[in-house]
N, C-alpha and C. Protein backbone atom coordinates (compact mmCIF):
# COMPACT_ATOMS: atom_id res chain seq x y z
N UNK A 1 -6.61 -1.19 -3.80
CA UNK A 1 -6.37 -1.82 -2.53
C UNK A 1 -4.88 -1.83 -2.22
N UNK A 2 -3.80 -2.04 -3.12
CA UNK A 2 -2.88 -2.31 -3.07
C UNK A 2 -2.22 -1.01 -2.76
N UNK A 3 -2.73 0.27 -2.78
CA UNK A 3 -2.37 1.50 -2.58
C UNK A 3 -1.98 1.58 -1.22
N UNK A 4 -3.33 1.53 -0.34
CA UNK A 4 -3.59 1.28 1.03
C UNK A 4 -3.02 0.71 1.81
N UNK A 5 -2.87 -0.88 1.20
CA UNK A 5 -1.87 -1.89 1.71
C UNK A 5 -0.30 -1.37 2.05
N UNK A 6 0.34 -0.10 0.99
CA UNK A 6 1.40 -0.20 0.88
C UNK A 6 1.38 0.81 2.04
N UNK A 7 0.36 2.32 2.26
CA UNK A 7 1.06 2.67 3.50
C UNK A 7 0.59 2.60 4.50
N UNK A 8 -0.48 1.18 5.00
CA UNK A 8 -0.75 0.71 6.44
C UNK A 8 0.51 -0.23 6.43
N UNK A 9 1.62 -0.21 5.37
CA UNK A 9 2.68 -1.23 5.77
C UNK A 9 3.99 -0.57 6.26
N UNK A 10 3.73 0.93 5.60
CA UNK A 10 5.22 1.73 5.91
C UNK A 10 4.74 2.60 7.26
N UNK A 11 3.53 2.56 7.69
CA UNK A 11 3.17 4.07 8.58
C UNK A 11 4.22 3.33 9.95
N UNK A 12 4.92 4.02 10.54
CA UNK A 12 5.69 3.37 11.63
C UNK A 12 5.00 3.12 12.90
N UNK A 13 4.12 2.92 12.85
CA UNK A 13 2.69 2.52 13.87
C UNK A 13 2.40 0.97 13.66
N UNK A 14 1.47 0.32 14.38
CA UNK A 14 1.03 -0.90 15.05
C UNK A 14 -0.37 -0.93 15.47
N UNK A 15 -1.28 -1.97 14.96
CA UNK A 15 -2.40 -2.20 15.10
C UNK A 15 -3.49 -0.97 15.23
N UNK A 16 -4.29 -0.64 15.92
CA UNK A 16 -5.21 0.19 15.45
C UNK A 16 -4.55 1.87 15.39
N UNK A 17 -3.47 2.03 15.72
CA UNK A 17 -3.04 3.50 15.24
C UNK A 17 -2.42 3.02 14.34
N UNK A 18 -2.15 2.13 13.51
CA UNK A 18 -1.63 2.36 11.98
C UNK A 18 -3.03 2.14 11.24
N UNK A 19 -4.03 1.68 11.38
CA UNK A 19 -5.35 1.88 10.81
C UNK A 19 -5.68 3.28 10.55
N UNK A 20 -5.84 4.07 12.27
CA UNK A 20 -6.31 5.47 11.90
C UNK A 20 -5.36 6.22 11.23
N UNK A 21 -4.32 6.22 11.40
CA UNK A 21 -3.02 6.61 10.13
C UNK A 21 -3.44 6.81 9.39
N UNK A 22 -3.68 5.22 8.78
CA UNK A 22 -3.68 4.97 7.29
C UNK A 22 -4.89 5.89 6.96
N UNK A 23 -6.07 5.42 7.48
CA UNK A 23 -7.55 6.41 6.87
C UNK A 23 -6.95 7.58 7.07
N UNK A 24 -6.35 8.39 8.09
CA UNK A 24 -6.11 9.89 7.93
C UNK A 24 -5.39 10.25 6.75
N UNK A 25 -4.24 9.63 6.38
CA UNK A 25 -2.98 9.71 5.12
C UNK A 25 -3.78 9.42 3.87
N UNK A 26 -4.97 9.25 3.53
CA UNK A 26 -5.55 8.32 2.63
C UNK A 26 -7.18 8.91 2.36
N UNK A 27 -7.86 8.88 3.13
CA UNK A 27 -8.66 9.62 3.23
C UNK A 27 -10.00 8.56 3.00
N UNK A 28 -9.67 7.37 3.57
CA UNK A 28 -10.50 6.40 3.50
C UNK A 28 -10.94 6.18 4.83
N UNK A 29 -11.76 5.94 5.54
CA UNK A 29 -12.77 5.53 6.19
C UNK A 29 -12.53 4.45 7.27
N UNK A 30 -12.08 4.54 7.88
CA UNK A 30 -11.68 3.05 9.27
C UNK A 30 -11.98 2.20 8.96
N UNK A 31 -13.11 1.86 8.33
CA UNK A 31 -13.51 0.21 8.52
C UNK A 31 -13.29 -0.13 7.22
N UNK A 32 -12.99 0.78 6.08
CA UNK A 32 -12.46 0.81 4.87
C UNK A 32 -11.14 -0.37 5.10
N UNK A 33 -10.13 0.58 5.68
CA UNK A 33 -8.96 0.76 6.23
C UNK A 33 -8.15 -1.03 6.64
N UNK A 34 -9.71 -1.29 7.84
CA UNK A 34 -9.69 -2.78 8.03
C UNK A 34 -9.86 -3.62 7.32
N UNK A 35 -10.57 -3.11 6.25
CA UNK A 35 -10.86 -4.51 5.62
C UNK A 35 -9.35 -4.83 4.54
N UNK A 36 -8.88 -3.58 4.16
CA UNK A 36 -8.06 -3.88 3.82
C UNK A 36 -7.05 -4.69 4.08
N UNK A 37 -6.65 -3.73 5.26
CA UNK A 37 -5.91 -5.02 6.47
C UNK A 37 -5.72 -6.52 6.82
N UNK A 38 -7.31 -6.80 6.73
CA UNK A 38 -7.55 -7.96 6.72
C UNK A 38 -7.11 -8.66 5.52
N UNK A 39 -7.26 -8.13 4.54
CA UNK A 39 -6.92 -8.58 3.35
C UNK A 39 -5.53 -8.83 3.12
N UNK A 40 -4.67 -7.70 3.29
CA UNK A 40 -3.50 -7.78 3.37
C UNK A 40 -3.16 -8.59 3.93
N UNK A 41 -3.14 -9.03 5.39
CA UNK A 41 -3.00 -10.02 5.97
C UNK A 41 -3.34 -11.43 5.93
N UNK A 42 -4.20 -11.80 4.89
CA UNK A 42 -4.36 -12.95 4.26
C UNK A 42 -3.88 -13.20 2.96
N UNK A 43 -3.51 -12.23 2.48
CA UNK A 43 -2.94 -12.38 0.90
C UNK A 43 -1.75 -11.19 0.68
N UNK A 44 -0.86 -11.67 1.87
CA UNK A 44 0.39 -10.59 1.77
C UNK A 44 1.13 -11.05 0.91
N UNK A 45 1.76 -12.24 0.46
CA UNK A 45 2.38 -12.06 -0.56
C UNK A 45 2.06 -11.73 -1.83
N UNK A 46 0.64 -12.32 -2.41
CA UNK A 46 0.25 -11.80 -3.13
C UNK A 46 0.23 -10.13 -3.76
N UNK A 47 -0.15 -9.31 -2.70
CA UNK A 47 -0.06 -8.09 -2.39
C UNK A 47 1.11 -7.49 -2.25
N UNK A 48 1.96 -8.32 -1.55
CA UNK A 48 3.33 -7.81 -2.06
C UNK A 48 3.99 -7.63 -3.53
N UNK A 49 3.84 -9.17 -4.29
CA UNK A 49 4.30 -9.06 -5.67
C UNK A 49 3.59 -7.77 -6.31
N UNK A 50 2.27 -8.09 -6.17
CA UNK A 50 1.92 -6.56 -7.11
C UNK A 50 2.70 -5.65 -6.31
N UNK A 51 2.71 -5.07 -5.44
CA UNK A 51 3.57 -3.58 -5.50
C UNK A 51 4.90 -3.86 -5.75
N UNK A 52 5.59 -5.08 -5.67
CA UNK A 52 6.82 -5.15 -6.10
C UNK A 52 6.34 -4.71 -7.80
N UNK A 53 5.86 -5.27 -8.52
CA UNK A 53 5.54 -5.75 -10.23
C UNK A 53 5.54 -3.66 -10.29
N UNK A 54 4.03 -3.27 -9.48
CA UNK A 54 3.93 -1.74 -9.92
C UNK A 54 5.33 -0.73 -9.64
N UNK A 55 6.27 -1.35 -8.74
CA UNK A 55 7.09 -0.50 -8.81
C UNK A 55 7.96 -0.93 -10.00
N UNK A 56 8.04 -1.69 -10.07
CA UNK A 56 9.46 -1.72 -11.74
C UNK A 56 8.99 -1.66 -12.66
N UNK A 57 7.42 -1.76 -12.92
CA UNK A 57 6.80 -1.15 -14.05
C UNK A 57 7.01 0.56 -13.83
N UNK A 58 6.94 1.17 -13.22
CA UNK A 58 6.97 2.69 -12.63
C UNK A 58 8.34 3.26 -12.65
N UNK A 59 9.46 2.30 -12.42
CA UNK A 59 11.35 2.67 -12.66
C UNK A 59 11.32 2.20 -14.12
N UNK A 60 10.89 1.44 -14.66
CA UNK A 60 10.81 1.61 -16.08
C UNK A 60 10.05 2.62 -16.94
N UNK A 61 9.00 2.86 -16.78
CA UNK A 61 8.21 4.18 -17.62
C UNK A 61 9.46 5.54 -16.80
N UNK A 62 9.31 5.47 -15.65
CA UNK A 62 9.86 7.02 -15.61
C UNK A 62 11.40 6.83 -15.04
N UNK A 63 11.90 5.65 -16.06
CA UNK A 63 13.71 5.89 -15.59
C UNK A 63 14.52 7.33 -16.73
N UNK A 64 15.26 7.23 -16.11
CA UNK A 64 16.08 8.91 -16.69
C UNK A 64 16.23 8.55 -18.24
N UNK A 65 16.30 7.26 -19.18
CA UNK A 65 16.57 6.71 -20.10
C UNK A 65 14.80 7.17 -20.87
N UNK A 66 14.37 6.68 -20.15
CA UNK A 66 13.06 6.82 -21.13
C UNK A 66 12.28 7.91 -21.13
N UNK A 67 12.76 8.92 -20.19
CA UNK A 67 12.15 10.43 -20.25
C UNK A 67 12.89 11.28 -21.03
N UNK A 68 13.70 10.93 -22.10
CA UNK A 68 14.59 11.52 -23.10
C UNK A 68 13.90 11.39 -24.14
């Protein structure tokens, strides 16, 4: 979910053309798309920390230090 969340949050679009965006970029399903949305939008911070958490878990496994 949190995948989804992250690029119905970056697509530079607004309400239902960042939906069809997102399902086109993604390959999920419109009403998929919404529910996510919805979700996001009730538990954005939540949803935020995890992609904050997955990205510095992700600069840590693949920083230039640990691919040596």
């Amino acid at each position: 979910m949190w995948e989804i969340a992250r690029v119905l949050r970056d697509v530079e679009l607004a309400g239902e053309e960042a939906i069809e965006k997102t399902a086109t970029l993604t390959g999920l399903a419109v009403h998929g798309v919404r529910a996510v949305a919805a979700y996001y939008r009730d538990y954005k911070d939540e949803v935020e920390a995890w992609i904050a958490e997955v990205d510095r878990d992700a600069e840590e496994v693949y920083s230039p230090d640990s691919l040596r």
